[in-house]
N, C-alpha and C. Protein backbone atom coordinates (compact mmCIF):
# COMPACT_ATOMS: atom_id res chain seq x y z
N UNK A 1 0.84 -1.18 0.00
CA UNK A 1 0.00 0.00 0.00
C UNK A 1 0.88 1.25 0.00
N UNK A 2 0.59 2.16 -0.96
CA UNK A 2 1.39 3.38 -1.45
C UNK A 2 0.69 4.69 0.23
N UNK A 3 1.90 5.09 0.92
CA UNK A 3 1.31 6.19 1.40
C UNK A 3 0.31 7.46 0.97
N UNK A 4 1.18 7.54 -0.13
CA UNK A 4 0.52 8.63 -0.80
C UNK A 4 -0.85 8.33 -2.30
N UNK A 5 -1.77 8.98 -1.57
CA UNK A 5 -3.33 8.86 -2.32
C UNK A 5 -3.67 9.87 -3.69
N UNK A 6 -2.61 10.74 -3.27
CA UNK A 6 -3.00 11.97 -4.03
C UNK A 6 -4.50 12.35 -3.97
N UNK A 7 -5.81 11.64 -3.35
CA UNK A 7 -7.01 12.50 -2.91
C UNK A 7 -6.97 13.96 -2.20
N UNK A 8 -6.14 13.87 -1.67
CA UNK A 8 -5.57 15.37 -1.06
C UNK A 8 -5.40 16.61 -1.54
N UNK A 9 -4.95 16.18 -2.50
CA UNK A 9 -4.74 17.18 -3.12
C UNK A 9 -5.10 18.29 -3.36
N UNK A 10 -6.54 18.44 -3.81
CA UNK A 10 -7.14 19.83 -4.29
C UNK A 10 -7.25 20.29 -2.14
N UNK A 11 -7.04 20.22 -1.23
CA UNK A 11 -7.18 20.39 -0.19
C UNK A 11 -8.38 19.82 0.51
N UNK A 12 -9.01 18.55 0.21
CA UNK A 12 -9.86 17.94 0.50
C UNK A 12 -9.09 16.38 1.44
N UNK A 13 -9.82 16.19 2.28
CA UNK A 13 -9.40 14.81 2.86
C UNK A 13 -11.04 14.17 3.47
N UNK A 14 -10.91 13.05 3.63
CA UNK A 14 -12.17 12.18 4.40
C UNK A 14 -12.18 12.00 5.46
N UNK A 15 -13.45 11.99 6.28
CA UNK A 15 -13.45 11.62 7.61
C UNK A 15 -13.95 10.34 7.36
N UNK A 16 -14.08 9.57 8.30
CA UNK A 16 -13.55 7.61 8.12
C UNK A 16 -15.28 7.34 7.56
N UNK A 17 -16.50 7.98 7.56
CA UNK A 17 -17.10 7.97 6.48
C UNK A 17 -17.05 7.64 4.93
N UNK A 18 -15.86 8.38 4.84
CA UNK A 18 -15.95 9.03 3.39
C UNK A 18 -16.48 10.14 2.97
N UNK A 19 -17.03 10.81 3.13
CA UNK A 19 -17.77 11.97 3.45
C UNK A 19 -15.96 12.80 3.24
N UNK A 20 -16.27 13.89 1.77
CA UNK A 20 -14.61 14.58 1.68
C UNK A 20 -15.27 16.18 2.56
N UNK A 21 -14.21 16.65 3.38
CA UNK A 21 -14.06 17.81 3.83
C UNK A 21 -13.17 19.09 3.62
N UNK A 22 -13.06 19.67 3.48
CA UNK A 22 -11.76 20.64 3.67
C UNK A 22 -11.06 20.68 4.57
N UNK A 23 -9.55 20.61 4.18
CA UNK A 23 -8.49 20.22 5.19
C UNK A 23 -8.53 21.38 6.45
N UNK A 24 -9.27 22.59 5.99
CA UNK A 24 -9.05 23.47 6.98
C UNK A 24 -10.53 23.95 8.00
N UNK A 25 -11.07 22.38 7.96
CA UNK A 25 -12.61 22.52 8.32
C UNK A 25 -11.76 22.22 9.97
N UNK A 26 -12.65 22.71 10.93
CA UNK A 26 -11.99 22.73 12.35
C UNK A 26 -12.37 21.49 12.76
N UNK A 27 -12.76 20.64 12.20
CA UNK A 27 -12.60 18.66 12.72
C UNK A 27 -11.57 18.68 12.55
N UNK A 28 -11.10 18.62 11.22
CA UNK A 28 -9.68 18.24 10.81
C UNK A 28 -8.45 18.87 11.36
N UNK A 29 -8.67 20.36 12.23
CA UNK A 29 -7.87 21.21 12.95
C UNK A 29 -7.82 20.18 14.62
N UNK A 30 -8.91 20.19 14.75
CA UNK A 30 -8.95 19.34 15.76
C UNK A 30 -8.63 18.40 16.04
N UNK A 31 -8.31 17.04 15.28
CA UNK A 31 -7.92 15.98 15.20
C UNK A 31 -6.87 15.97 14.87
N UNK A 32 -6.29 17.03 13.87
CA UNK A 32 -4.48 17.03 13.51
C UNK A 32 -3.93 17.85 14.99
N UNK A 33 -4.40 18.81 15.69
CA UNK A 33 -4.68 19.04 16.63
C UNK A 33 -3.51 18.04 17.75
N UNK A 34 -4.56 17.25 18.06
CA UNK A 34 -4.73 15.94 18.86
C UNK A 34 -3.65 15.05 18.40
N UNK A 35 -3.22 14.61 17.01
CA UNK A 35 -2.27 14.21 16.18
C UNK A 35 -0.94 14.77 16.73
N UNK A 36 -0.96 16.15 16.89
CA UNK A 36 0.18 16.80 17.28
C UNK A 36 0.69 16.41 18.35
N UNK A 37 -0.19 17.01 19.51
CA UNK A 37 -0.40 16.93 20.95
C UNK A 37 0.19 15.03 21.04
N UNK A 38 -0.06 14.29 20.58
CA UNK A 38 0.84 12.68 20.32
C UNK A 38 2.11 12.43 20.45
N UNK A 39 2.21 13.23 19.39
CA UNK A 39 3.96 13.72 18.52
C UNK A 39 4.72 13.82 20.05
N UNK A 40 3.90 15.15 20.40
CA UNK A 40 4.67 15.92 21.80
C UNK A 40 4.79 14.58 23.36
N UNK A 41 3.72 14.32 23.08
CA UNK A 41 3.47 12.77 24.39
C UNK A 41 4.97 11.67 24.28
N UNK A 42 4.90 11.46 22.92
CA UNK A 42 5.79 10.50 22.66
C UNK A 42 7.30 11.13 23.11
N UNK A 43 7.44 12.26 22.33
CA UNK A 43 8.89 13.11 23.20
C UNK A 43 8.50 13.09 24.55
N UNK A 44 7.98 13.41 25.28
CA UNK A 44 8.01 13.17 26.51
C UNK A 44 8.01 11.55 27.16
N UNK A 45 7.53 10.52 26.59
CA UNK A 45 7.74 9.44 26.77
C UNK A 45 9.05 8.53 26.96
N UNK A 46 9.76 9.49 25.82
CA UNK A 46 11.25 9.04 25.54
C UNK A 46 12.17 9.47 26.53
N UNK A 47 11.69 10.48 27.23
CA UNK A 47 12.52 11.01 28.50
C UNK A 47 13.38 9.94 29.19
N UNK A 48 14.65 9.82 29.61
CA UNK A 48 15.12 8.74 30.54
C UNK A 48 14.24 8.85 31.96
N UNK A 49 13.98 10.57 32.14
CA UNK A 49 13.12 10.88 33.72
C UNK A 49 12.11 9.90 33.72
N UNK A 50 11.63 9.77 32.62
CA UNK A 50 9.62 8.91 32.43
C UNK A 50 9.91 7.69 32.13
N UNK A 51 10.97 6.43 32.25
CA UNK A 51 11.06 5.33 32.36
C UNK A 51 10.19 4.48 33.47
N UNK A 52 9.85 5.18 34.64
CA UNK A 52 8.44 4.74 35.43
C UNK A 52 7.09 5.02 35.02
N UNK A 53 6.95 5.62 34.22
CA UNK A 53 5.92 6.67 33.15
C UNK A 53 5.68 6.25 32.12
N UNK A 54 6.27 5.41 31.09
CA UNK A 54 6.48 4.97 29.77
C UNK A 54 5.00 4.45 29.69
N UNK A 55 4.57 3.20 30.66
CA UNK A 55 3.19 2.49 30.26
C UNK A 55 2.19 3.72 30.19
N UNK A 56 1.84 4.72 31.24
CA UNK A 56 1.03 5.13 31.43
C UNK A 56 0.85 6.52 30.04
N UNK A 57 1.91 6.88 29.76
CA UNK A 57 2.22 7.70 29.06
C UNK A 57 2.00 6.93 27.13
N UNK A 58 2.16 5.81 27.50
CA UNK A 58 1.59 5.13 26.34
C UNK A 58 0.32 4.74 26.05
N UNK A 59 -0.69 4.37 27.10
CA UNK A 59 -1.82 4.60 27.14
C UNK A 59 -2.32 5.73 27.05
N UNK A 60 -1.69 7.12 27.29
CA UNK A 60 -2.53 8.40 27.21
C UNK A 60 -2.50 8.63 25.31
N UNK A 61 -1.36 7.91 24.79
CA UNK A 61 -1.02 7.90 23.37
C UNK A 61 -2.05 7.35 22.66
N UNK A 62 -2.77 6.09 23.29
CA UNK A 62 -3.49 5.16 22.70
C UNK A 62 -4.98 5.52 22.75
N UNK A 63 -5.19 6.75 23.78
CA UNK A 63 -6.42 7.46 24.03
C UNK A 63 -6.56 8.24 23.10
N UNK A 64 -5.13 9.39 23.05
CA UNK A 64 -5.40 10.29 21.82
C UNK A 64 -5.59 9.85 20.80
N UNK A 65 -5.49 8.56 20.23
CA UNK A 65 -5.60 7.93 18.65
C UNK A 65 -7.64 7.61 19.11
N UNK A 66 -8.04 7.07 20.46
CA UNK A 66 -9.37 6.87 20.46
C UNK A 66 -10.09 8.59 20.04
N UNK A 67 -9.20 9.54 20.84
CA UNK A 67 -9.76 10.92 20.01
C UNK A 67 -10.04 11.08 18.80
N UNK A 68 -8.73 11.08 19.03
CA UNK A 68 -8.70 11.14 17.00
C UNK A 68 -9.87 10.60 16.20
N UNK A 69 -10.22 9.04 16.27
CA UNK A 69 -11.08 8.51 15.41
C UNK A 69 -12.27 8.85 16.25
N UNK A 70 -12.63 9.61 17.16
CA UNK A 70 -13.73 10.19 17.50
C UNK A 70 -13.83 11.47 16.43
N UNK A 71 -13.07 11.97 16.61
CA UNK A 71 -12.78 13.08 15.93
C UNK A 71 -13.05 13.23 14.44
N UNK A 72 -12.74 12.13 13.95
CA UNK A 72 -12.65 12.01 12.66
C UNK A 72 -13.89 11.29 12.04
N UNK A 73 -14.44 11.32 13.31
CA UNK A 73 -16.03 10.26 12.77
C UNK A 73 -17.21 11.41 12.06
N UNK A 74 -17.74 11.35 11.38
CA UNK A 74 -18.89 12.22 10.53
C UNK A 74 -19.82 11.89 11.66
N UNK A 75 -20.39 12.82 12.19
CA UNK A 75 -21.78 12.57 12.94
C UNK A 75 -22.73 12.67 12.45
N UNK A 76 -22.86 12.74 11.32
CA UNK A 76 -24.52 12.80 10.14
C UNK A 76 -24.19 11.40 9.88
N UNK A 77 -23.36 10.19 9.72
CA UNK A 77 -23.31 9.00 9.33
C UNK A 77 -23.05 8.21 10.29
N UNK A 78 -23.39 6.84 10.32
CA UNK A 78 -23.20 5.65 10.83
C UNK A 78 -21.95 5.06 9.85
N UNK A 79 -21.28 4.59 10.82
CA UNK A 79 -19.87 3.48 10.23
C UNK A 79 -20.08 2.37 10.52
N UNK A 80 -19.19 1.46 9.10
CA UNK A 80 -19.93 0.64 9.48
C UNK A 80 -19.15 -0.46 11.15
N UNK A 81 -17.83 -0.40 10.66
CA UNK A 81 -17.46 -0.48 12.06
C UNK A 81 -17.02 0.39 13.51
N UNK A 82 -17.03 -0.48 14.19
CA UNK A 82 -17.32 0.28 15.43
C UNK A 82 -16.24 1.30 15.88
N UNK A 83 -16.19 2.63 16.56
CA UNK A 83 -15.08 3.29 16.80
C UNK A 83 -14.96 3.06 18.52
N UNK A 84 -13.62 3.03 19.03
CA UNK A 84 -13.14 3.13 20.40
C UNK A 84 -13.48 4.46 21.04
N UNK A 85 -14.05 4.31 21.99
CA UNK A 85 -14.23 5.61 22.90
C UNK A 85 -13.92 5.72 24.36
N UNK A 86 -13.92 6.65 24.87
CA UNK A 86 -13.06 7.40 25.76
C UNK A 86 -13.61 7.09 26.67
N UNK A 87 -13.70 6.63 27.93
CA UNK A 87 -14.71 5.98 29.36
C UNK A 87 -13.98 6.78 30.53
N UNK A 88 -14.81 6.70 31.70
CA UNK A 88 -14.70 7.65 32.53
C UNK A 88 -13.57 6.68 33.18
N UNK A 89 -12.93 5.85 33.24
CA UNK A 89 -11.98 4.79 33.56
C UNK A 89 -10.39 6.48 33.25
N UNK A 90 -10.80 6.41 31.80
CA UNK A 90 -9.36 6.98 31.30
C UNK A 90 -9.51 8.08 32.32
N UNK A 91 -10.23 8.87 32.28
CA UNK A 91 -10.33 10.12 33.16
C UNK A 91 -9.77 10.00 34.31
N UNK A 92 -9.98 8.64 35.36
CA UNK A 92 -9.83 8.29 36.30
C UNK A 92 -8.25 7.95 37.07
N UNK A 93 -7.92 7.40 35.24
CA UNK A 93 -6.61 7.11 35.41
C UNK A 93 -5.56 8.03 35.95
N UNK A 94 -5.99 9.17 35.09
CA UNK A 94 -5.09 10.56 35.18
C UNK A 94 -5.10 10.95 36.74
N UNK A 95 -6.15 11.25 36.86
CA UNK A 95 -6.51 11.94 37.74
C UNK A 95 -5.80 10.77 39.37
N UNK A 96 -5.70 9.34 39.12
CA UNK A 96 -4.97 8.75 40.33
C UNK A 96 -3.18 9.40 40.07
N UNK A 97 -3.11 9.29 38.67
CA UNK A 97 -1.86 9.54 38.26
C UNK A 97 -1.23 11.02 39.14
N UNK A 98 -2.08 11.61 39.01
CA UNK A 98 -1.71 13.42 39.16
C UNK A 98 -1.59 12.95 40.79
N UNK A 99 -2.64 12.59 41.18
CA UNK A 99 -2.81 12.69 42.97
C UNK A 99 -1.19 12.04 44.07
N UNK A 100 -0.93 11.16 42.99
CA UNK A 100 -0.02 10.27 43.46
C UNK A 100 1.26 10.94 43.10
N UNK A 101 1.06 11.87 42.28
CA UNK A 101 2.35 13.19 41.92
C UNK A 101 2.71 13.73 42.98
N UNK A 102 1.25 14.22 43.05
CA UNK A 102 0.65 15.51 43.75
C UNK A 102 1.68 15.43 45.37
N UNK A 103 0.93 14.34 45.53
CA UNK A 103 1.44 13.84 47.14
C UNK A 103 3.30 13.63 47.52
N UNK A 104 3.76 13.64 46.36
CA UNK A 104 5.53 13.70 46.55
C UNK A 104 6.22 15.25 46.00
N UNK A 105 4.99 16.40 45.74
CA UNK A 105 5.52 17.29 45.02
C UNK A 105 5.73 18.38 46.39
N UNK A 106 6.18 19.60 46.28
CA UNK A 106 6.18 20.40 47.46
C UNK A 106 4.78 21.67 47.20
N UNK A 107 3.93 22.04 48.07
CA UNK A 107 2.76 22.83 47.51
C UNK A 107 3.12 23.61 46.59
N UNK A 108 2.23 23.80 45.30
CA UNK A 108 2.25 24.71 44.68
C UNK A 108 1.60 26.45 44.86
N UNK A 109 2.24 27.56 45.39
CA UNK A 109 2.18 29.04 45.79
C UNK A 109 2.09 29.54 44.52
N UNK A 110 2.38 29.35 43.63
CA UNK A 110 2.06 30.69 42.42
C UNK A 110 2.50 30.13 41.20
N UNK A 111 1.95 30.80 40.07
CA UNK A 111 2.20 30.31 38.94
C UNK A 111 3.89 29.73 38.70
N UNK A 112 3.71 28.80 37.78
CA UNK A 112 5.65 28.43 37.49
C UNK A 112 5.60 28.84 36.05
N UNK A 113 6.75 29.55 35.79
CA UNK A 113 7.65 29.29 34.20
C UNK A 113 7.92 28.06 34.01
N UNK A 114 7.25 27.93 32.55
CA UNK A 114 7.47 26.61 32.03
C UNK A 114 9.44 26.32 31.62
N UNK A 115 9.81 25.26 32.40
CA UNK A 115 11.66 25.20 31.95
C UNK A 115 12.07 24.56 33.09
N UNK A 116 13.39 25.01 32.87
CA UNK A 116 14.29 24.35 34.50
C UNK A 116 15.37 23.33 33.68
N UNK A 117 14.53 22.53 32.36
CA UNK A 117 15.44 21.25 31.97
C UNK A 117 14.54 21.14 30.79
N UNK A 118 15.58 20.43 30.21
CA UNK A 118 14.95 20.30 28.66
C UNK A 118 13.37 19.27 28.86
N UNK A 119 13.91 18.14 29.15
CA UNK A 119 12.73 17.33 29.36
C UNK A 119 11.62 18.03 30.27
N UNK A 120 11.28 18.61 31.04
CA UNK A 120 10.57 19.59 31.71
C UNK A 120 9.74 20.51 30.72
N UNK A 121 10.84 20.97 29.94
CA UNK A 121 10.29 21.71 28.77
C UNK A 121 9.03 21.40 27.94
N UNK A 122 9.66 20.07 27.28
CA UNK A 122 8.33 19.03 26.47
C UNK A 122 7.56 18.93 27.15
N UNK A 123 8.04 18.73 28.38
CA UNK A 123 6.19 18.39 29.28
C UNK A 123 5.33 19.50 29.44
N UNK A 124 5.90 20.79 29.39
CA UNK A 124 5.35 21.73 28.71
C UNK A 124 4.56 21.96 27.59
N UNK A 125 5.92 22.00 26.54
CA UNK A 125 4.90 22.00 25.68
C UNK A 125 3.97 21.29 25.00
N UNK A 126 3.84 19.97 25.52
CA UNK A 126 2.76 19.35 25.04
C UNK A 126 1.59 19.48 25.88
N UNK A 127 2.06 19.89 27.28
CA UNK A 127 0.40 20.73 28.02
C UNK A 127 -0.08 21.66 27.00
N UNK A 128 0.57 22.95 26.45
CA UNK A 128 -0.01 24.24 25.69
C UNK A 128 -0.66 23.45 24.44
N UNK A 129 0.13 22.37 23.67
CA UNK A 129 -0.75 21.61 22.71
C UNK A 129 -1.87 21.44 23.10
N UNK A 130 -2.01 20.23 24.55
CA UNK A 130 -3.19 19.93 24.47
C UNK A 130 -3.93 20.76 25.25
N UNK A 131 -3.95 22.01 25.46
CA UNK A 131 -5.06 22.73 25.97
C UNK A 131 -5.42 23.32 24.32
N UNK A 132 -4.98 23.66 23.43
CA UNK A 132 -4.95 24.14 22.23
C UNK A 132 -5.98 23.15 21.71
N UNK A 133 -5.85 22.07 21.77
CA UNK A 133 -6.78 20.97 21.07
C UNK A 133 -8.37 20.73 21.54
N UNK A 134 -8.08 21.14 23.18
CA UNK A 134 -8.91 21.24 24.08
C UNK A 134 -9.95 22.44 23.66
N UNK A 135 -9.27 23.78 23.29
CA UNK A 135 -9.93 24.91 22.63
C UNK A 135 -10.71 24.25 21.35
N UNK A 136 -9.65 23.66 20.59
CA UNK A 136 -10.60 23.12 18.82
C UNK A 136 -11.55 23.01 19.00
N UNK A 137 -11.80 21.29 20.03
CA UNK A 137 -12.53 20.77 20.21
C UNK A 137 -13.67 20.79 20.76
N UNK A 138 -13.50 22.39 21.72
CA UNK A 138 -15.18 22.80 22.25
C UNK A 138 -15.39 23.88 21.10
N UNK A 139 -14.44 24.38 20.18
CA UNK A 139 -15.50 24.98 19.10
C UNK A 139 -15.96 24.16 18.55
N UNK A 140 -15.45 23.03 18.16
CA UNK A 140 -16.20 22.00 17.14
C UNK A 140 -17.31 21.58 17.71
N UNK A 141 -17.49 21.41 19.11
CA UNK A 141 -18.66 21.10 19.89
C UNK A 141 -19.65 22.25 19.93
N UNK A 142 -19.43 23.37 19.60
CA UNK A 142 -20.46 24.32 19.63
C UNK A 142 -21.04 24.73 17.77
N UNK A 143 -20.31 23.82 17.29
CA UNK A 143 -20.94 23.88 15.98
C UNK A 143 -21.90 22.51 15.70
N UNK A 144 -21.50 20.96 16.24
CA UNK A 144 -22.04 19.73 16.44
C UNK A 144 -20.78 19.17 17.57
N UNK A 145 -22.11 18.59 18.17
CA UNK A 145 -22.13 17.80 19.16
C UNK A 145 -20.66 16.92 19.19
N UNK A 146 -19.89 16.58 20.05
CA UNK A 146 -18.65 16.23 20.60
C UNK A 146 -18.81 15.01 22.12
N UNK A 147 -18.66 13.99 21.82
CA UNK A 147 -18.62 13.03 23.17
C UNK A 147 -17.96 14.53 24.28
N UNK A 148 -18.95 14.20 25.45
CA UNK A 148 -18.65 15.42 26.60
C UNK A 148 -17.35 14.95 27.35
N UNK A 149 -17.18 13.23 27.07
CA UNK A 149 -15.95 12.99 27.93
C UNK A 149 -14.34 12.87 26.98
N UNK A 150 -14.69 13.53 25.90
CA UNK A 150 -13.70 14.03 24.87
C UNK A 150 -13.05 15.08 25.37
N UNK A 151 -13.84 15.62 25.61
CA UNK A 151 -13.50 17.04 26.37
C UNK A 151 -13.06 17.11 27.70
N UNK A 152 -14.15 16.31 28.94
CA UNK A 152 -13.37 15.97 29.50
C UNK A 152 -12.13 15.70 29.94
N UNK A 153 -11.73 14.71 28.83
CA UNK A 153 -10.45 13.96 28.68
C UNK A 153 -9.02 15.02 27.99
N UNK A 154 -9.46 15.32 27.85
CA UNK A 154 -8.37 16.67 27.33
C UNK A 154 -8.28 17.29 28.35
N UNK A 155 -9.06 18.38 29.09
CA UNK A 155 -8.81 19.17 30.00
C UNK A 155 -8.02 18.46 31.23
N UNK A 156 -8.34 16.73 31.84
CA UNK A 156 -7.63 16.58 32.72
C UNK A 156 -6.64 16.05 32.03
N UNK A 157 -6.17 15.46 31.18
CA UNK A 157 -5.08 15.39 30.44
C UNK A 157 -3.69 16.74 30.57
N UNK A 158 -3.96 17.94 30.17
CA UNK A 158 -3.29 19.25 30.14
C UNK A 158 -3.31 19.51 31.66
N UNK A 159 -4.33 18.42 33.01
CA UNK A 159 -3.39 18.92 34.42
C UNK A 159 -3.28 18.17 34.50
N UNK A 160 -2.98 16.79 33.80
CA UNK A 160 -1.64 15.80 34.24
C UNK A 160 -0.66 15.87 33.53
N UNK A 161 -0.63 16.57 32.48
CA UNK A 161 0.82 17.34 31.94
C UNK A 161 1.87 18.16 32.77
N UNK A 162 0.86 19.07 33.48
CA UNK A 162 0.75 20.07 34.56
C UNK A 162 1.88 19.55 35.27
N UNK A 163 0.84 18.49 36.16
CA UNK A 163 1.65 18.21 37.17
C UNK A 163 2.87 17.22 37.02
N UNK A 164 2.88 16.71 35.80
CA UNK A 164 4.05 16.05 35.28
C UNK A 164 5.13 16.77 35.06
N UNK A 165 4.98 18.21 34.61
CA UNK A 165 5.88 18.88 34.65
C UNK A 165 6.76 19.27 35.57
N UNK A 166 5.98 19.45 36.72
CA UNK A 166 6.34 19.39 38.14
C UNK A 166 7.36 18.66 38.96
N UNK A 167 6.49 17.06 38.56
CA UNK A 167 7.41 15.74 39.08
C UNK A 167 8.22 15.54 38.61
N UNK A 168 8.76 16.03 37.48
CA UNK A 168 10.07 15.61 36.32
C UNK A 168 11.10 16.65 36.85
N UNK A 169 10.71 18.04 37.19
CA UNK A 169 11.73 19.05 37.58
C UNK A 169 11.95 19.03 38.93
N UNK A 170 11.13 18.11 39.68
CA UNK A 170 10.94 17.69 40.95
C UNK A 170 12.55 16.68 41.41
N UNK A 171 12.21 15.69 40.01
CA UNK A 171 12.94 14.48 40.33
C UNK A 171 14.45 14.83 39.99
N UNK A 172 14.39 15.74 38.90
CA UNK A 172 15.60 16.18 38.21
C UNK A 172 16.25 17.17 38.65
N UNK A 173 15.67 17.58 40.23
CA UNK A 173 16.21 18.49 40.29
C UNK A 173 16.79 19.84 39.64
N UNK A 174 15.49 20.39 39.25
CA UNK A 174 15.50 21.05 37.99
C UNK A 174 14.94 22.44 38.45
N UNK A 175 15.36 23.84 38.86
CA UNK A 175 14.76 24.65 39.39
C UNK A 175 13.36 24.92 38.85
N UNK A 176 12.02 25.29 39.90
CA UNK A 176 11.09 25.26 39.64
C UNK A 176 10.71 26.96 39.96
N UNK A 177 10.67 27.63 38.88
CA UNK A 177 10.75 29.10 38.76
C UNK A 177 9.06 29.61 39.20
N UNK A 178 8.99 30.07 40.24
CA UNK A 178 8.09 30.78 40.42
C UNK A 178 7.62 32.47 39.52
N UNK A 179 6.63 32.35 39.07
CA UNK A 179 6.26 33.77 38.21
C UNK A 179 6.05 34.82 39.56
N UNK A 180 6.89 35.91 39.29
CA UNK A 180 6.78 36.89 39.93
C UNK A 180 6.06 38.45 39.24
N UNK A 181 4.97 38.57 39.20
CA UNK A 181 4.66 39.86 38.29
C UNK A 181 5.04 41.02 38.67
N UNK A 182 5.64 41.58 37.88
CA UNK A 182 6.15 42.78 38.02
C UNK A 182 4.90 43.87 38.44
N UNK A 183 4.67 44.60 39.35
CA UNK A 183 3.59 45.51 39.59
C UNK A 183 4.19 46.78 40.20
């Protein structure tokens, strides 16, 4: 099988319908989106810091692909096979994940600068991704309807980025820069 379809071309692509869209219709922003926000997971996965992290961090990978083909599903059509979806389990996961951070981190007093260490960094920036995707995806929901635990699942996703960021500059001993506003 040849990667390349050339259907693309005129700037049209399919959602797993068939049903062709414009590449710059905000599903397709949303789901490449989410695509991205992956990219960024996986660099953070590769971290030597996230070698206790790898499974869990691979499952959050395997969620964003259940996005994705949420994402990519036509909601005026039925498919004919079935798509994977997002359960309040995944939500759950995070959220033990963060707590169990939470509890070895020192309180958080005020906003932090994202940095300290490179790997710290990525865990960054793949939070700003996925709050970015998180944005797509409730416009796309205010144009048609969006699984609510899609959304969900993004928002606590971007505060277990959060606090991942935390535990990595935590572990790495990595200064954790408090924002000071200038006033």
């Amino acid at each position: 099988m040849k990667i390349y379809t050339k259907t693309g071309d005129t700037g049209q692509t399919s959602l797993i319908s068939g049903r062709r869209v414009s590449k710059a219709d905000i599903r397709i922003d949303a789901y490449g989106t989410v695509d991205e926000l992956n990219a960024w997971i996986g660099l953070v996965r590769d971290q030597a810091i996230n070698a206790s992290r790898r499974d869990l961090l691979k499952e959050v990978q395997d969620r964003l692909f259940t996005v994705g083909a949420t994402l990519a599903s036509d909601p005026e059509k039925t498919v004919r096979k079935p798509i994977p979806d997002i359960d309040e389990a995944d939500i759950t996961l995070l959220e033990q994940a963060m707590d169990g951070m939470d509890a070895e981190l020192p309180e958080l007093r005020a906003f932090v600068l994202p940095g300290g260490h490179e790997s710290v960094s990525y865990a960054h920036l793949a939070r700003t991704v996925c709050r970015r995707a998180e944005r797509l995806v409730i416009a796309l929901n205010d144009e048609t309807p969006v699984d609510p635990l899609v959304i969900q699942y993004l928002n606590r996703l971007s505060d277990y980025l959060f606090v991942l960021s935390r535990k990595m500059a935590h572990e790495l001993q990595a200064e954790e820069v408090a924002w000071k506003p200038r006033v």
